[in-house]
Protein backbone atom coordinates (compact mmCIF):
# COMPACT_ATOMS: atom_id res chain seq x y z
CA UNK A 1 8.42 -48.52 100.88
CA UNK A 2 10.66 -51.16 102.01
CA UNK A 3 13.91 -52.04 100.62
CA UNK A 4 12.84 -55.21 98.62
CA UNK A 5 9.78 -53.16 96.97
CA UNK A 6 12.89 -51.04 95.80
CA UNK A 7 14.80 -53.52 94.73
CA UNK A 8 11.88 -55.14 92.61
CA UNK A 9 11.16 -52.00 91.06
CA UNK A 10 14.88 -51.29 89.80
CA UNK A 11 14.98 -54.68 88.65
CA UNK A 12 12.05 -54.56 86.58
CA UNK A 13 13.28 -51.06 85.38
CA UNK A 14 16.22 -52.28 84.59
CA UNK A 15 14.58 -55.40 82.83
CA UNK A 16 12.10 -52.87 80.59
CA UNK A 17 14.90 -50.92 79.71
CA UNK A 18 17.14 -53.22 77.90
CA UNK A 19 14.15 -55.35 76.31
CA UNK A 20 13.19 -52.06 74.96
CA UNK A 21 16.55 -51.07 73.68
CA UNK A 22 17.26 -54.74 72.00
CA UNK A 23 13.79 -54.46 70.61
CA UNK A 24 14.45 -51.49 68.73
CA UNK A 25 17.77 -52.61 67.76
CA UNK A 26 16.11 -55.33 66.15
CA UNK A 27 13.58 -53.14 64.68
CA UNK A 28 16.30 -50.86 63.08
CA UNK A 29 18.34 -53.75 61.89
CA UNK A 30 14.79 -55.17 60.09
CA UNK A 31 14.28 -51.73 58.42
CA UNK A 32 17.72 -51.99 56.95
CA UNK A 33 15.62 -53.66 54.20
CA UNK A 34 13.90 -52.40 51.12
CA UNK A 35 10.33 -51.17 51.46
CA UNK A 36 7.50 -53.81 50.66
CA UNK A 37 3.83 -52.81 51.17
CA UNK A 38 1.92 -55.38 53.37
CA UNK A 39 -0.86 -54.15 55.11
CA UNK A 40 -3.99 -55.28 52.57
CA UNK A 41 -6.79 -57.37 53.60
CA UNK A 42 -6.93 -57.27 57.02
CA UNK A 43 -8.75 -59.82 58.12
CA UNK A 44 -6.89 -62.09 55.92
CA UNK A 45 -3.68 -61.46 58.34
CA UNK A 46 -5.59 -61.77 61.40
CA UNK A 47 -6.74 -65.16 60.86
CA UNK A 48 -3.48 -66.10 60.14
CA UNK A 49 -1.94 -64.50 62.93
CA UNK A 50 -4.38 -66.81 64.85
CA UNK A 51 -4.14 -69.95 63.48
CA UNK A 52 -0.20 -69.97 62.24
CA UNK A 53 1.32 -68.08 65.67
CA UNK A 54 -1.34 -69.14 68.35
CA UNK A 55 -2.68 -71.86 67.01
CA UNK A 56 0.85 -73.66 65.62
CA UNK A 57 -0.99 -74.76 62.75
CA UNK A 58 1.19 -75.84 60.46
CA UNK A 59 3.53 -77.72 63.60
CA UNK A 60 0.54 -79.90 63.47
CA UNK A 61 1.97 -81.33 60.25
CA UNK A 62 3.86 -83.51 63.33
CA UNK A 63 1.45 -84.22 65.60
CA UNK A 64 3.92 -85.44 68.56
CA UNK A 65 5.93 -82.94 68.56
CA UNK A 66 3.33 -80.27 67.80
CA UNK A 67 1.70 -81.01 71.69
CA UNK A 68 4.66 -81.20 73.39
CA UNK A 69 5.70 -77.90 71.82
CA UNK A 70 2.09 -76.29 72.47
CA UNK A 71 2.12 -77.43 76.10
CA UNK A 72 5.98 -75.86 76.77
CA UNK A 73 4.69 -72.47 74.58
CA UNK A 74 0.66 -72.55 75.71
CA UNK A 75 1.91 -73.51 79.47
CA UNK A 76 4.79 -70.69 79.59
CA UNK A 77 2.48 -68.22 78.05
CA UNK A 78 -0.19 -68.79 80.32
CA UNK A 79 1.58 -69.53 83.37
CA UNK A 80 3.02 -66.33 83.22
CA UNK A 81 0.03 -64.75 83.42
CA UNK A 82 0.71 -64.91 87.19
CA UNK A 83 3.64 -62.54 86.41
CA UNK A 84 0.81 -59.94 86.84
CA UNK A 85 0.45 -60.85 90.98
CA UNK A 86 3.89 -61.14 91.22
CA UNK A 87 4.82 -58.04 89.61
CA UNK A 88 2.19 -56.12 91.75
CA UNK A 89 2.95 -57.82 95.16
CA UNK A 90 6.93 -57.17 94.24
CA UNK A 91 5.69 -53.37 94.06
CA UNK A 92 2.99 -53.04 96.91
CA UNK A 93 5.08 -54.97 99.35
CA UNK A 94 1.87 -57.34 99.42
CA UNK A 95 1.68 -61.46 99.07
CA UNK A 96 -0.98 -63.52 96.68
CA UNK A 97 -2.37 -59.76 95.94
CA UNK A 98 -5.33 -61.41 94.02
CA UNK A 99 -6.42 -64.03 96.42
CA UNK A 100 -8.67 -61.96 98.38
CA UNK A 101 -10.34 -60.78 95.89
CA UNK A 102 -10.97 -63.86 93.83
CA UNK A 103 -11.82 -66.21 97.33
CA UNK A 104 -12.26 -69.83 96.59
CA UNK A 105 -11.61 -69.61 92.66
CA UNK A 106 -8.10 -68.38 93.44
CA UNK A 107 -7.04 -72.09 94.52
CA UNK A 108 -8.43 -73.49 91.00
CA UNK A 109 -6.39 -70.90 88.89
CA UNK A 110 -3.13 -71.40 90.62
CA UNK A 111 -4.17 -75.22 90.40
CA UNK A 112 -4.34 -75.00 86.53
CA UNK A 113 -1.35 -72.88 86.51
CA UNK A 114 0.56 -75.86 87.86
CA UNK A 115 -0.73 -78.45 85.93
CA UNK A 116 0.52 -76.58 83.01
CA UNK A 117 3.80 -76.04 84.37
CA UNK A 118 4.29 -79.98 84.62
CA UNK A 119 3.54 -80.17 81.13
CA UNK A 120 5.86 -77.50 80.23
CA UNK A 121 8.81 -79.22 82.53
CA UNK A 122 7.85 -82.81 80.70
CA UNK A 123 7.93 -81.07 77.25
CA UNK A 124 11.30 -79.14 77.81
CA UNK A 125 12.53 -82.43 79.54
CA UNK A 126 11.84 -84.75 76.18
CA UNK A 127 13.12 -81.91 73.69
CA UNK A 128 16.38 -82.06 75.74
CA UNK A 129 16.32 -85.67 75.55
CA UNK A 130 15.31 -85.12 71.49
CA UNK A 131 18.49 -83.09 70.99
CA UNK A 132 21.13 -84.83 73.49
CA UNK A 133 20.46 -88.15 73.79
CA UNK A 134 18.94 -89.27 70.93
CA UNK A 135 20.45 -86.72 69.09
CA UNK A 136 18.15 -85.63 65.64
CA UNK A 137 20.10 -85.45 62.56
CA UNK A 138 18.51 -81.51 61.87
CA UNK A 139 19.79 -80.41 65.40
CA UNK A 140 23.46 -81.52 64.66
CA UNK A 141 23.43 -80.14 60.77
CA UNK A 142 27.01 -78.22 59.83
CA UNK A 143 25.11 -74.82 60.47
CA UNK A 144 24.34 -76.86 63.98
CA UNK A 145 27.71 -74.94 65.98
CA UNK A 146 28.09 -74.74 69.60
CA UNK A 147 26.31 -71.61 70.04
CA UNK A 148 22.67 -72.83 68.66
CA UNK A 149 22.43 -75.98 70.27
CA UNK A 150 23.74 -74.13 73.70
CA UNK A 151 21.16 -71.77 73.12
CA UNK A 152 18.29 -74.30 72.69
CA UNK A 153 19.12 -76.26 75.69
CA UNK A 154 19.62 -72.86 78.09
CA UNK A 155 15.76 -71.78 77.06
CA UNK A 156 15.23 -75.54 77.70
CA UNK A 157 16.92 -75.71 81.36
CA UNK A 158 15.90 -72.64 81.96
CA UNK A 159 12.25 -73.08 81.75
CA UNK A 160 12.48 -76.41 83.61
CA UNK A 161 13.82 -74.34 86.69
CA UNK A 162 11.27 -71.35 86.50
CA UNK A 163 8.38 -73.65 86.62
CA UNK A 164 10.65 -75.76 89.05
CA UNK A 165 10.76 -72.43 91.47
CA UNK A 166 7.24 -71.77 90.81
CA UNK A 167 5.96 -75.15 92.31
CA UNK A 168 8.65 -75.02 94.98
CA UNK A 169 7.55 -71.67 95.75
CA UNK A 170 3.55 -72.97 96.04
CA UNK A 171 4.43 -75.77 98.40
CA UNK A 172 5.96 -73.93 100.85
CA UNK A 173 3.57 -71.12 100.57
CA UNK A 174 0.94 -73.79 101.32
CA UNK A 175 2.74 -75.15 104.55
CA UNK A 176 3.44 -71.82 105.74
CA UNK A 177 -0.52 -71.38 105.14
CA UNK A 178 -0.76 -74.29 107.27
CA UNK A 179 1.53 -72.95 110.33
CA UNK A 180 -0.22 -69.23 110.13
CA UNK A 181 3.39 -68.02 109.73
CA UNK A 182 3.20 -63.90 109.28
CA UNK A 183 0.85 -62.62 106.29
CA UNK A 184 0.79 -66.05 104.24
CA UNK A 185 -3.17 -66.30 105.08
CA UNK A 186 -5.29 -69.16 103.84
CA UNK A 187 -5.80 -69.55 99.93
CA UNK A 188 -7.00 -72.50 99.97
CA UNK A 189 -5.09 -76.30 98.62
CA UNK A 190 -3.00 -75.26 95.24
CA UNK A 191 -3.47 -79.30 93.64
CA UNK A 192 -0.08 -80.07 92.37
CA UNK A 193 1.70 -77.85 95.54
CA UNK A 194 0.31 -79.58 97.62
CA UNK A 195 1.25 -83.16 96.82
CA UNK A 196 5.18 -81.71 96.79
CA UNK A 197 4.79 -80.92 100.26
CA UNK A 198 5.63 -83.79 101.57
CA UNK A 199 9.82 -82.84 100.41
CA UNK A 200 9.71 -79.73 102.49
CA UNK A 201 7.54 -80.91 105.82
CA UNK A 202 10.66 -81.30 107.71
CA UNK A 203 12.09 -77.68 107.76
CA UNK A 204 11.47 -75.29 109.82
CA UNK A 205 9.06 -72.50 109.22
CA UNK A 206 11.85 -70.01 109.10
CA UNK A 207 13.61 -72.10 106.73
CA UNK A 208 10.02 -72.45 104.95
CA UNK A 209 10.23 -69.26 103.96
CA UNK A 210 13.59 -68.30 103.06
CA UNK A 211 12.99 -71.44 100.71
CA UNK A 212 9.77 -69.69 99.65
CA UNK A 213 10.88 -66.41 99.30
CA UNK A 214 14.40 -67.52 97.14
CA UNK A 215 11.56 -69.40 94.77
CA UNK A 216 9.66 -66.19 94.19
CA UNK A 217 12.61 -64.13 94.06
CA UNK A 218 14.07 -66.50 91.15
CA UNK A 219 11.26 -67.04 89.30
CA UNK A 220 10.48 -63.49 88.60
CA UNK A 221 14.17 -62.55 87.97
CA UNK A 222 14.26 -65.70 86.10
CA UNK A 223 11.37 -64.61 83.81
CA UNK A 224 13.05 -61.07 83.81
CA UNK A 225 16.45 -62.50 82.14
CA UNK A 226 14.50 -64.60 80.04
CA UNK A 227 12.50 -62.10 78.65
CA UNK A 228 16.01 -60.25 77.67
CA UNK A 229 17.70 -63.33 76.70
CA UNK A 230 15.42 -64.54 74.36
CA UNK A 231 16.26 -61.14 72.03
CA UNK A 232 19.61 -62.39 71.34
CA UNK A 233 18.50 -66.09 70.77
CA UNK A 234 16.60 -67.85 68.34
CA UNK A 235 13.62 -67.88 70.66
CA UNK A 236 12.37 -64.59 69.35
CA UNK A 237 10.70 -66.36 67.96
CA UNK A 238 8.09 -66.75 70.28
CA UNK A 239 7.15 -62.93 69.70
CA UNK A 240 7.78 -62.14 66.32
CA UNK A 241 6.34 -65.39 65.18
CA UNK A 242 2.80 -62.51 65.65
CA UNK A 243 3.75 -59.77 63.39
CA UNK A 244 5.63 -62.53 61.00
CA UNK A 245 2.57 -64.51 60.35
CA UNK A 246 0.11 -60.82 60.12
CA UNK A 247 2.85 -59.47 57.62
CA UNK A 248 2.60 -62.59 55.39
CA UNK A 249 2.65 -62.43 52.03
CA UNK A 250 -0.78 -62.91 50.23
CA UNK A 251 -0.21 -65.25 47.65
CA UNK A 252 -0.14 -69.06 46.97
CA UNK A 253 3.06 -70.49 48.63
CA UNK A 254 4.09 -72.00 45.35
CA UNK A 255 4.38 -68.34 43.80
CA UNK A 256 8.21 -67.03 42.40
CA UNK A 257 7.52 -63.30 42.46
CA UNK A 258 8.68 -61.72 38.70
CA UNK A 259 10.67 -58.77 38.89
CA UNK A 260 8.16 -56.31 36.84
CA UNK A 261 11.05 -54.20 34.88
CA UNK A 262 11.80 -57.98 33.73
CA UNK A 263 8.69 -58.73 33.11
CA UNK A 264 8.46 -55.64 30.87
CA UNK A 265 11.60 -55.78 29.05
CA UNK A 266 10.70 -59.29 27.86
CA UNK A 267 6.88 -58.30 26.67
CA UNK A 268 8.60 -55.65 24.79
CA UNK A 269 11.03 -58.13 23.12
CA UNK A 270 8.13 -60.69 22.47
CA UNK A 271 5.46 -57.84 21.06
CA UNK A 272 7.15 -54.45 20.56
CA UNK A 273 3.67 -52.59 20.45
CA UNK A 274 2.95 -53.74 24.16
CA UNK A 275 3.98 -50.47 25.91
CA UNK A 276 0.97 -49.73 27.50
CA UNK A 277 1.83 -49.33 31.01
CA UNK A 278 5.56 -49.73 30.51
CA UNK A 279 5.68 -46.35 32.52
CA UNK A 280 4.46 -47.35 35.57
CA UNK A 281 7.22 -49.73 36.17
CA UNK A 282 10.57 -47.77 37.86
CA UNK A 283 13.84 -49.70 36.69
CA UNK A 284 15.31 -51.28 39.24
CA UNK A 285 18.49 -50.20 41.26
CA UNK A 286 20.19 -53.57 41.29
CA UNK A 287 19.08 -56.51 40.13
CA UNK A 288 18.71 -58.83 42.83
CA UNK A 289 20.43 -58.52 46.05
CA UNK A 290 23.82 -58.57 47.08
CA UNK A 291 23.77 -57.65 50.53
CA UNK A 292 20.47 -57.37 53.34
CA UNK A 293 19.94 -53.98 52.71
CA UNK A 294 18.88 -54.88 48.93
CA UNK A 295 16.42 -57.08 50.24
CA UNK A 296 12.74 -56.66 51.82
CA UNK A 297 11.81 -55.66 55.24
CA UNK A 298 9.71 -58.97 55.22
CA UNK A 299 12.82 -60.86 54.68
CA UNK A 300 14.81 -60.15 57.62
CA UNK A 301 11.69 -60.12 59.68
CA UNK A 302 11.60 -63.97 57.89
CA UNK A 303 15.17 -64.18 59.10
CA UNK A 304 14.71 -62.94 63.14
CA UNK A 305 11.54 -64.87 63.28
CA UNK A 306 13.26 -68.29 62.34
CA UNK A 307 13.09 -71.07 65.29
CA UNK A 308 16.11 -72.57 63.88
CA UNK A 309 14.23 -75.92 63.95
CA UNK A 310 15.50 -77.30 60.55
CA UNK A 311 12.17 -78.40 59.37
CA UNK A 312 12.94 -76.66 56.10
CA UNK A 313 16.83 -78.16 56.24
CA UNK A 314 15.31 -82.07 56.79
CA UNK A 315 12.87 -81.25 53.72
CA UNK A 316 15.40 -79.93 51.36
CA UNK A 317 16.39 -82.59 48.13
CA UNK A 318 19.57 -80.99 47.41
CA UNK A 319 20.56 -80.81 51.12
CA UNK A 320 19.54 -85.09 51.09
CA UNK A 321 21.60 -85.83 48.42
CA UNK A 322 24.69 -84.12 49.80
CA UNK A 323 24.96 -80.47 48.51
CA UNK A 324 26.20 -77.79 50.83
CA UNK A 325 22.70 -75.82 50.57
CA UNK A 326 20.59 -75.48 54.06
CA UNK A 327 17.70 -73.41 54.12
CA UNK A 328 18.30 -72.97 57.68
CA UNK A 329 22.03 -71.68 57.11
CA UNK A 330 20.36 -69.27 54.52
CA UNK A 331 18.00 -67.90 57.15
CA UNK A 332 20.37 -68.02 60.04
CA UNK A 333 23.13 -66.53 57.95
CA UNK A 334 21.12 -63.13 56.61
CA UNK A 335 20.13 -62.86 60.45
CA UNK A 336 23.30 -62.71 61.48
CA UNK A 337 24.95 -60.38 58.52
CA UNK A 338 21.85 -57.90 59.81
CA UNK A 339 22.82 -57.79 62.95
CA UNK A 340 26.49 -57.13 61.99
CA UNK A 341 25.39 -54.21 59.53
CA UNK A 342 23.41 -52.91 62.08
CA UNK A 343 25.68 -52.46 64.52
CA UNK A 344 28.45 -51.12 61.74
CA UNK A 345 25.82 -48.43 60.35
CA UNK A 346 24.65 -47.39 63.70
CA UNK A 347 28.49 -46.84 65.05
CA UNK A 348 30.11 -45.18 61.30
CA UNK A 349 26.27 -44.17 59.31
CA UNK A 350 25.30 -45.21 56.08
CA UNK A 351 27.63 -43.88 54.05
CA UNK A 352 30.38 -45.91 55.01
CA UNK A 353 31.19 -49.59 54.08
CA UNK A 354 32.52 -52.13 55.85
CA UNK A 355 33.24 -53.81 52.98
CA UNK A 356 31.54 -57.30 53.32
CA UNK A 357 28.10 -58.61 52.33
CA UNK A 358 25.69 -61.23 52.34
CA UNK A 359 26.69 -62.98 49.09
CA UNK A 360 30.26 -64.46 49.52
CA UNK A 361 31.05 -63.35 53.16
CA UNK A 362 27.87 -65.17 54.42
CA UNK A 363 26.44 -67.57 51.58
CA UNK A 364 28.33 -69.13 49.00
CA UNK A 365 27.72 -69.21 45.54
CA UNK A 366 27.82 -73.07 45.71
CA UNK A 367 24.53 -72.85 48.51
CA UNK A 368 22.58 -70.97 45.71
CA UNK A 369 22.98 -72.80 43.03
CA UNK A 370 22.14 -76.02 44.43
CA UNK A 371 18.84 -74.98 45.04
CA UNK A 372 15.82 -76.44 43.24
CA UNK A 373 13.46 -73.99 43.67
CA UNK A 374 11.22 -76.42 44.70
CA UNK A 375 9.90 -74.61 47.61
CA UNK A 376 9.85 -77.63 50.34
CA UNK A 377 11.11 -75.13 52.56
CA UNK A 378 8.79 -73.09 52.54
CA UNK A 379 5.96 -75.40 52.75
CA UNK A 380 7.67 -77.23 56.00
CA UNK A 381 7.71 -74.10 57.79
CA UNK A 382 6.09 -73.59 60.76
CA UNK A 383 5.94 -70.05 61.12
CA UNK A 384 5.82 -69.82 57.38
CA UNK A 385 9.33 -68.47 56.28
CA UNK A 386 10.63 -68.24 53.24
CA UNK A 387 14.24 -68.92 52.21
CA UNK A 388 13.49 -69.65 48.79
CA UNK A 389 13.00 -65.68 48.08
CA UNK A 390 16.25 -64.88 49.51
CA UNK A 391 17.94 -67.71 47.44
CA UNK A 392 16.49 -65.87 44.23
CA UNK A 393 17.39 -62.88 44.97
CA UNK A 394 21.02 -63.94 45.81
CA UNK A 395 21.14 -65.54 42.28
CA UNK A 396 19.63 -63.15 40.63
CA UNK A 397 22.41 -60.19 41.46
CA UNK A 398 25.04 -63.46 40.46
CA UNK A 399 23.42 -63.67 36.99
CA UNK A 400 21.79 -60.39 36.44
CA UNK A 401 24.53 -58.15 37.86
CA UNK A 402 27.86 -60.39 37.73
CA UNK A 403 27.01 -62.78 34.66
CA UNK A 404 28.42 -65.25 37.07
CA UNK A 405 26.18 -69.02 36.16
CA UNK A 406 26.76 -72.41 35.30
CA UNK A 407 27.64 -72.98 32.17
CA UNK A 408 24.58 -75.41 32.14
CA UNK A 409 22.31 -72.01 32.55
CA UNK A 410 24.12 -69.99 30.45
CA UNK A 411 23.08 -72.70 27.44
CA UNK A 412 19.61 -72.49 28.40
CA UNK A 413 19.36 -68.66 28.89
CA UNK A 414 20.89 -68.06 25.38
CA UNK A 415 17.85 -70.58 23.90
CA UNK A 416 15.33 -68.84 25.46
CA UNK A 417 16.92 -65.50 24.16
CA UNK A 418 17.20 -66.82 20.78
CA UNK A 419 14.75 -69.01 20.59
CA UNK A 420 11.94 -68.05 23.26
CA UNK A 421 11.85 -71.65 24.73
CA UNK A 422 14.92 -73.49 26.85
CA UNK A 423 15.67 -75.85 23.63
CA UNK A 424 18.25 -75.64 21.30
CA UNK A 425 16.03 -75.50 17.76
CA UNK A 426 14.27 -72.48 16.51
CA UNK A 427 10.44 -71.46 17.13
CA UNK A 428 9.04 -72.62 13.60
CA UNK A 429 11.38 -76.45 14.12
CA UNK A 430 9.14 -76.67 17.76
CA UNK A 431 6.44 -79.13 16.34
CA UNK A 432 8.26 -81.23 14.26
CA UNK A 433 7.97 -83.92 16.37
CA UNK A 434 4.45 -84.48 15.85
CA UNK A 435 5.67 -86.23 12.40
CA UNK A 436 7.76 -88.47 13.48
């Protein structure tokens, strides 16, 4: 085996190793959350799973956008496809493994390959442009730090350059075709390759293939880092987006779930003989949620699967008219409060408490109640999140738990305990105005 076969193989050791160990960080820091039961109607999931993570359905809502963004994540996906020959020639020692075996059809796959990596490098070239030059309002929002804008523009650059090396690599693979140089043997013309050959004809063949070789070499450990990188970034999108849109919940988007020992408790108080299946409902260990761990599973899956885009954000009425509330903070923020508790539980266990939490440390009081409830957000986004049922939560523990509301609600929620409507009259006064 020769010494670059080695060195392959470590590196894509190395490569499975830590994706695997971030993944199942990730996975642990999801199943911090409360158990939620999911897995009905299966067919039902698979279509979405199709048309909401393949199919970018609901990015359609923006049609210009939506291509460019299907030809960076169609081209990448498919593209990489190719990571298959590479992978196998890095391992064999071999070049083009699969052109002998697929003769003359070999050409017109590598030829599609690298029409679809021009349309990825124009689509990551006009997002940059999107985000630096003309500069969005929802990609400079306060949430909007250094770090998530850096970390858009590196997946951004750093696709341009992988699909840069790729078609680099191609062209001189083709002129080393050309001048029978060692094992590259004919494969026939590549079409995009082939017109870039012109800006390598002068080099030598030597230099040919050092040129050809550093291409190949960076575009696998390219795709390699990437594949790591993207676990820490906000691309992870681009695989939990899958499970996200299978695990959705089942319901019409508009839909506030009731909390059913609520829901009980005020039958009871309307119609004291409705007890029949009181029992079945367990009371509740905290109302609400105060920190990740008191909400669902689904939610910080919600929360790693956001793309950040601020869809949800640009949407929002009470982030429009001013108020401190962003969706996209909401999401970002229980992501990041997961990871921290996480990493705090796995180093000291469960049992101790490192004394911060979601609500206050990460999102203000001020954030929840400016919310509507309106549910733009979750109708704007694209991989069908939901910050609204994180907001409720949040404000449910403030009211529930801490009696902590405006004094606006407070007026209302005493009505509708005294009077069983939000108005400020008794029941038997509620049709007087029929006689006016």
């Amino acid at each position: 085996m020769s010494i670059s076969a080695v060195i392959f193989i470590l590196a894509t050791l190395l490569t499975i190793g830590f994706f695997s160990f971030r993944i199942k960080t990730i996975l642990f820091n999801i199943g911090l959350g409360r158990a939620e039961k999911l897995n009905n109607r299966k067919s039902r999931r698979f279509k979405n799973m199709l048309l909401l993570a393949f199919g970018q359905k609901k990015m359609f809502q923006r049609p210009v956008p939506a291509m460019l963004h299907f030809f960076v994540y169609a081209g990448f996906i498919i593209i990489n496809i190719e990571i298959l020959e590479i992978v196998l020639d890095g391992v064999t020692g071999r070049h083009r493994l699969f052109a002998p075996l697929m003769g003359f059809s070999y050409a017109g796959f590598i030829s599609a390959f690298e029409i679809l990596a021009v349309l990825v490098i124009l689509g990551c070239a006009i997002f940059l442009i999107r985000r630096n030059i003309l500069k969005l309002k929802r990609f400079h929002s306060a949430e909007m730090t250094a770090w998530p804008r850096s970390d858009a523009n590196i997946i951004l650059i750093t696709e341009i350059l992988l699909m840069s090396a790729f078609l680099s690599m191609n062209a001189c693979d083709q002129l080393l075709q050309q001048s029978a140089y060692q094992h590259y043997v004919f494969t026939g013309s590549f079409l995009i390759s082939s017109m870039l050959k012109p800006l390598f004809s002068g080099i030598s063949v030597d230099g040919l293939h050092i040129i050809e070789r550093s291409a190949w070499w960076f575009h696998i450990l390219g795709v390699f880092a990437f594949a790591v990188y993207v676990t820490y970034s906000k691309h992870l999108h681009i695989f939990l987006a899958f499970p996200n849109s299978y695990f959705m919940r089942l319901k019409p988007w508009s839909e506030i779930a009731n909390m059913p020992a609520i829901t009980r408790e005020v039958k009871l108080m309307l119609d004291p003989s409705a007890t029949s299946g009181s029992d079945d409902v367990p009371p509740p260990g905290r109302f609400g949620a105060r920190d990740v761990n008191d909400l669902s599973w689904k939610d910080l899956l919600d929360a790693y699967s956001c793309t950040e885009c601020g869809r949800c954000t640009s949407a929002c009425p009470a982030n429009e008219t001013g108020k401190k509330l962003s969706p996209r903070s909401i999401m970002m923020a229980t992501r990041d409060r997961a990871d921290e508790l996480g990493k705090f539980i796995r180093k000291n266990g469960k049992d101790k408490n490192d004394g911060k939490s979601l609500l206050g440390d990460y999102i203000s009081v001020e954030e929840l109640n400016a919310c509507t409830s309106c549910q733009a957000c979750v109708y704007e986004c694209p991989v069908s999140i939901n910050p609204l049922k994180i907001i409720i939560d949040l404000r449910r523990y403030l009211i529930m738990e801490e009696s902590k509301s405006p004094a606006e609600w407070n007026l209302m929620f005493s009505n509708l305990e005294n009077n069983f409507a939000p108005w400020q009259f008794s029941p038997e006064d509620r049709l007087q105005w029929t006689e006016v």
